[in-house]
C-alpha atoms as a PDB file:
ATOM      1  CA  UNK A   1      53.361 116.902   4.583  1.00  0.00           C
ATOM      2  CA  UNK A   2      49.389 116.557   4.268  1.00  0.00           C
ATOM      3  CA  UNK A   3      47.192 114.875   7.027  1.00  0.00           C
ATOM      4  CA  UNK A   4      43.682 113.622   5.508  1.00  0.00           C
ATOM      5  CA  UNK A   5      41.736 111.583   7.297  1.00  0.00           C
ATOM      6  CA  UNK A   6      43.677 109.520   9.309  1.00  0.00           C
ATOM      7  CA  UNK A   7      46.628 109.178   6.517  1.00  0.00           C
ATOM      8  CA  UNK A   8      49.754 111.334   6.411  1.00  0.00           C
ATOM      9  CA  UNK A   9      50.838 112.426   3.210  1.00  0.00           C
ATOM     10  CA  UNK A  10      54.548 112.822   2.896  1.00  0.00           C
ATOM     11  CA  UNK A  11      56.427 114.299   0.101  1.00  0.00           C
ATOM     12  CA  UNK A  12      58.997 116.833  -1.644  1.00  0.00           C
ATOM     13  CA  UNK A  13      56.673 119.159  -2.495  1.00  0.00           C
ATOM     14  CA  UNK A  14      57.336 118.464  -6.181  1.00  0.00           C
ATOM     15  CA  UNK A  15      54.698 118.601  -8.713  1.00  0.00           C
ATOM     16  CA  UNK A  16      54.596 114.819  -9.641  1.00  0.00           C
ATOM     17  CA  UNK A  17      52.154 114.320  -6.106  1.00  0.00           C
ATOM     18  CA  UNK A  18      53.669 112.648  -2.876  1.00  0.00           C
ATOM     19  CA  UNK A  19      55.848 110.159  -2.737  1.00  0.00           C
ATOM     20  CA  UNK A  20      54.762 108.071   0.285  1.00  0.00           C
ATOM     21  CA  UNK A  21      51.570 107.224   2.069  1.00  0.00           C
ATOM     22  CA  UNK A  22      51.959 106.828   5.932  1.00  0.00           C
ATOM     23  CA  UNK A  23      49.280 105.808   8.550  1.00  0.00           C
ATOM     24  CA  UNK A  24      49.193 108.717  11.315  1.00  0.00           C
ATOM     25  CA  UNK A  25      48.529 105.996  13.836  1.00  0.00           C
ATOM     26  CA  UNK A  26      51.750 104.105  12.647  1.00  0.00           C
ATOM     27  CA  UNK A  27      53.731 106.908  12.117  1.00  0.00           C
ATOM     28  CA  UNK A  28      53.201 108.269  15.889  1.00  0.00           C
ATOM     29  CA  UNK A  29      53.599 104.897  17.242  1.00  0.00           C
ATOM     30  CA  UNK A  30      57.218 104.545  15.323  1.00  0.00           C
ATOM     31  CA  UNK A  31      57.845 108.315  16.530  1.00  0.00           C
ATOM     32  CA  UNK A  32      57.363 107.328  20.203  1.00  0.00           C
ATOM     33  CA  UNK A  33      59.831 104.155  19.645  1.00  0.00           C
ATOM     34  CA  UNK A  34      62.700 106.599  18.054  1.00  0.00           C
ATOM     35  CA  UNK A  35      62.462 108.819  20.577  1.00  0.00           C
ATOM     36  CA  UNK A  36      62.345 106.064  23.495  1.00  0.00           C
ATOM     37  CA  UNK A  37      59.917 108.259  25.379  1.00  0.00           C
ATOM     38  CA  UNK A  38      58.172 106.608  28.641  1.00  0.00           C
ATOM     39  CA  UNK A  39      54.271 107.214  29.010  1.00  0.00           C
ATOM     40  CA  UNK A  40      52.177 106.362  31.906  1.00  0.00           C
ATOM     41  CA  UNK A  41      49.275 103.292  30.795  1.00  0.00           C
ATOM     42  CA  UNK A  42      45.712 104.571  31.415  1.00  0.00           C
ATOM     43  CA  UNK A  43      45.705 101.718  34.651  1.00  0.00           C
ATOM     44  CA  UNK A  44      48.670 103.160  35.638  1.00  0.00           C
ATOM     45  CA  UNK A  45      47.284 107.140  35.805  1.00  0.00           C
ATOM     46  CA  UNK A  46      44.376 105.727  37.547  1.00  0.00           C
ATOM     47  CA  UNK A  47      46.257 104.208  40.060  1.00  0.00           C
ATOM     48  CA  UNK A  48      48.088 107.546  40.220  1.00  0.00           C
ATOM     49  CA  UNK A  49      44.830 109.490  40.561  1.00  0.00           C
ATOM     50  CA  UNK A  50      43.464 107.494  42.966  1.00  0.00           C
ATOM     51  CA  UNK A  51      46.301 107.740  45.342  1.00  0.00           C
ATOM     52  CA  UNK A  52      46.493 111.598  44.596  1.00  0.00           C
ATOM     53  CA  UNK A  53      42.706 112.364  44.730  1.00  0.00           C
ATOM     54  CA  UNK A  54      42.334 112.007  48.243  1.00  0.00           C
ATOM     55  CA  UNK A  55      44.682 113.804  49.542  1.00  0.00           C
ATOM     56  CA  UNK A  56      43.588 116.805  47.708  1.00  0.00           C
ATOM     57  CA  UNK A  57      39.925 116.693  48.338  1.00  0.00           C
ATOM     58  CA  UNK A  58      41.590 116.519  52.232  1.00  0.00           C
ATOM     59  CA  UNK A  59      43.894 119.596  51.157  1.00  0.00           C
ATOM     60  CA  UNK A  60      47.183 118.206  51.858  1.00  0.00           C
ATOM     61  CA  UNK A  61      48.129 118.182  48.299  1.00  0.00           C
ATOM     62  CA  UNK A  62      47.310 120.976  45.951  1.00  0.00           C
ATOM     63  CA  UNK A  63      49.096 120.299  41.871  1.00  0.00           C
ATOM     64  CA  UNK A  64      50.860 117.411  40.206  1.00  0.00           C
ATOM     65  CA  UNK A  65      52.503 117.511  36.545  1.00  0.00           C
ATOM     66  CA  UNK A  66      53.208 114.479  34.282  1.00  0.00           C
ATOM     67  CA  UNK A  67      56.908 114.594  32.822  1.00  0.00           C
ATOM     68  CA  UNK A  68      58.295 113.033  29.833  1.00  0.00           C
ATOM     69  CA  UNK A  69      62.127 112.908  30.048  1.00  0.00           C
ATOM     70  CA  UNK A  70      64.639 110.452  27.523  1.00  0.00           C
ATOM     71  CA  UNK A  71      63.643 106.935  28.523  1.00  0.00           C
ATOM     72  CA  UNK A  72      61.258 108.116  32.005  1.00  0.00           C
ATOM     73  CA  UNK A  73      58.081 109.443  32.532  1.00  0.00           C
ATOM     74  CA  UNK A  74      57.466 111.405  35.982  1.00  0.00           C
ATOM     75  CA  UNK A  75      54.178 111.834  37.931  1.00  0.00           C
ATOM     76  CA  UNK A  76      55.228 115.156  40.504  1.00  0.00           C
ATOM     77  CA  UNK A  77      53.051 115.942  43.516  1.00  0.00           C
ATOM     78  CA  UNK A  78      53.014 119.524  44.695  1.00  0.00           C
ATOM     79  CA  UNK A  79      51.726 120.695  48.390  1.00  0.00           C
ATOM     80  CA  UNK A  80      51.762 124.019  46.529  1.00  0.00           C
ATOM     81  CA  UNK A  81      52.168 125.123  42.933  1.00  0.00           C
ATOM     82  CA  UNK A  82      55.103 126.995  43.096  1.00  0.00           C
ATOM     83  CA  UNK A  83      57.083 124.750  44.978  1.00  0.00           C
ATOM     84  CA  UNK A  84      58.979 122.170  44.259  1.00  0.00           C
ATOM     85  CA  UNK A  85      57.295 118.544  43.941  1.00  0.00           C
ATOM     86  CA  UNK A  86      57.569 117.169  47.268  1.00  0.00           C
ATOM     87  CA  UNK A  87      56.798 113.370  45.538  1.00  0.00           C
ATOM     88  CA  UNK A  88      57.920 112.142  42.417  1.00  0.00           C
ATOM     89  CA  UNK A  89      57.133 108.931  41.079  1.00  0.00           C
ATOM     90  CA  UNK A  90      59.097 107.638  38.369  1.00  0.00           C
ATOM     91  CA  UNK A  91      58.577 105.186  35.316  1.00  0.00           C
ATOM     92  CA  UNK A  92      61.300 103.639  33.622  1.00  0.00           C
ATOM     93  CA  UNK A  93      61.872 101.000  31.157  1.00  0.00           C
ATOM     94  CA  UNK A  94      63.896  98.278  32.002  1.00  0.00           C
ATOM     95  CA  UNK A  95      64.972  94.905  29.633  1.00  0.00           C
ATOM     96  CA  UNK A  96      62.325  93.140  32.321  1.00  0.00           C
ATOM     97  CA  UNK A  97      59.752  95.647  31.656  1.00  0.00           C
ATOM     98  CA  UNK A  98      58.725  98.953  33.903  1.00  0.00           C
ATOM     99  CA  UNK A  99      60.131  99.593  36.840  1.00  0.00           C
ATOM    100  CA  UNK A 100      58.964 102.253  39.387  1.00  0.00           C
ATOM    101  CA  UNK A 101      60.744 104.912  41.999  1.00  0.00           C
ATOM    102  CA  UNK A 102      58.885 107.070  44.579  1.00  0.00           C
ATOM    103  CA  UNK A 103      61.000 109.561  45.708  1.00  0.00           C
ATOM    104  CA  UNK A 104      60.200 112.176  48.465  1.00  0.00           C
ATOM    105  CA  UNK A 105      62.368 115.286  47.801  1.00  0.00           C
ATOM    106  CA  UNK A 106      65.750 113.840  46.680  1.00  0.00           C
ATOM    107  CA  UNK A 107      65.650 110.385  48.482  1.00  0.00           C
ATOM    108  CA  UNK A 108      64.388 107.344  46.861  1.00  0.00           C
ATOM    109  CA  UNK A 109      61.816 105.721  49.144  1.00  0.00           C
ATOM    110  CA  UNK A 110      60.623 102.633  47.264  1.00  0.00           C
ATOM    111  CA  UNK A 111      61.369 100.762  44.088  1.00  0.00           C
ATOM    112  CA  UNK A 112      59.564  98.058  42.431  1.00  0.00           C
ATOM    113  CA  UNK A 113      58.361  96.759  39.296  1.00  0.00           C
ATOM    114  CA  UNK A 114      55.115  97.120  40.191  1.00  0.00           C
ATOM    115  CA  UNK A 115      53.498 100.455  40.909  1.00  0.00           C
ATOM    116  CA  UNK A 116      50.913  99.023  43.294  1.00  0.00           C
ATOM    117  CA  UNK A 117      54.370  97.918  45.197  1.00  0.00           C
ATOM    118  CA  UNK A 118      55.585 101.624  44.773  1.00  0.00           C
ATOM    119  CA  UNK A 119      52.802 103.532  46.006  1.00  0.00           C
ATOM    120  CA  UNK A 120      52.276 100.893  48.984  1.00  0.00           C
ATOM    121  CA  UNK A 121      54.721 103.646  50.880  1.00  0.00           C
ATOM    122  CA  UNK A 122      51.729 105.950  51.185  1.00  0.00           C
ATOM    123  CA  UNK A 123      49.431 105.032  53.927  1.00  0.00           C
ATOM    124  CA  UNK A 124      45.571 105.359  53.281  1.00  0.00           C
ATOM    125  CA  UNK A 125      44.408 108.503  53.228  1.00  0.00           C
ATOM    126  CA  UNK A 126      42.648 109.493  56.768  1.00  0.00           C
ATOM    127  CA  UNK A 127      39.156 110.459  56.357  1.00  0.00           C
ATOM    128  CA  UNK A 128      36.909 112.562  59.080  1.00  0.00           C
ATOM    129  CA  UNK A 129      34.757 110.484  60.887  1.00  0.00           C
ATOM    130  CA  UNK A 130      31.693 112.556  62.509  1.00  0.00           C
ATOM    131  CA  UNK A 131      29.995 110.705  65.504  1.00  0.00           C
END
């Protein structure tokens, strides 16, 4: 296996050269299909950021970690690191498309197929208002 610009080389290491020519970009994308691994969408991080970076610029929450598990990706808020997530919000696939979880500890507290829906369990953020 050779990577050169963009193009992986694959072959049985056999004098005669390689046997077949492979896009990297097409061979990651038919990876991630075999493998049926979830990922978040960019929109869908920033909607996850957005919720999260409030909350610890206010210190209430301190980590979160992105998991990739058969068929789900998981976004896991921490109030400390070494705890254990005290939010979860899950992605999985479904034959209609995504669908999303929010759990808090072990309980499921919403489920949608939208993740605006999802995360509408968290009220805003409260802010400090000086007078």
């Amino acid at each position: 296996m050779v990577l050169r610009q963009g193009v992986l080389l694959l072959g049985d290491g056999n004098s005669n050269g390689m046997n077949h020519i492979v896009r990297l970009t097409d061979y990651r994308r038919d990876a991630r299909r075999r493998k049926g691994r979830v990922y978040f969408t960019r929109q869908e991080l920033s909607q996850l950021l957005s919720l999260y970076s409030p909350r610890v610029a206010s210190g209430e929450w301190r980590d979160y970690a992105i998991d990739h598990v058969e068929g789900m990706a998981v976004f896991s808020i921490f109030r400390h690191t070494a705890e254990r997530p005290i939010y979860a919000i899950a992605k999985q696939t479904t034959p209609k498309g995504a669908s999303y979880t929010v759990f808090e500890d072990r309980s499921r507290v919403a489920s949608s197929l939208s993740l605006a829906e999802a995360l509408a369990v968290f009220p805003p953020a409260l802010m400090l208002v000086s007078s």
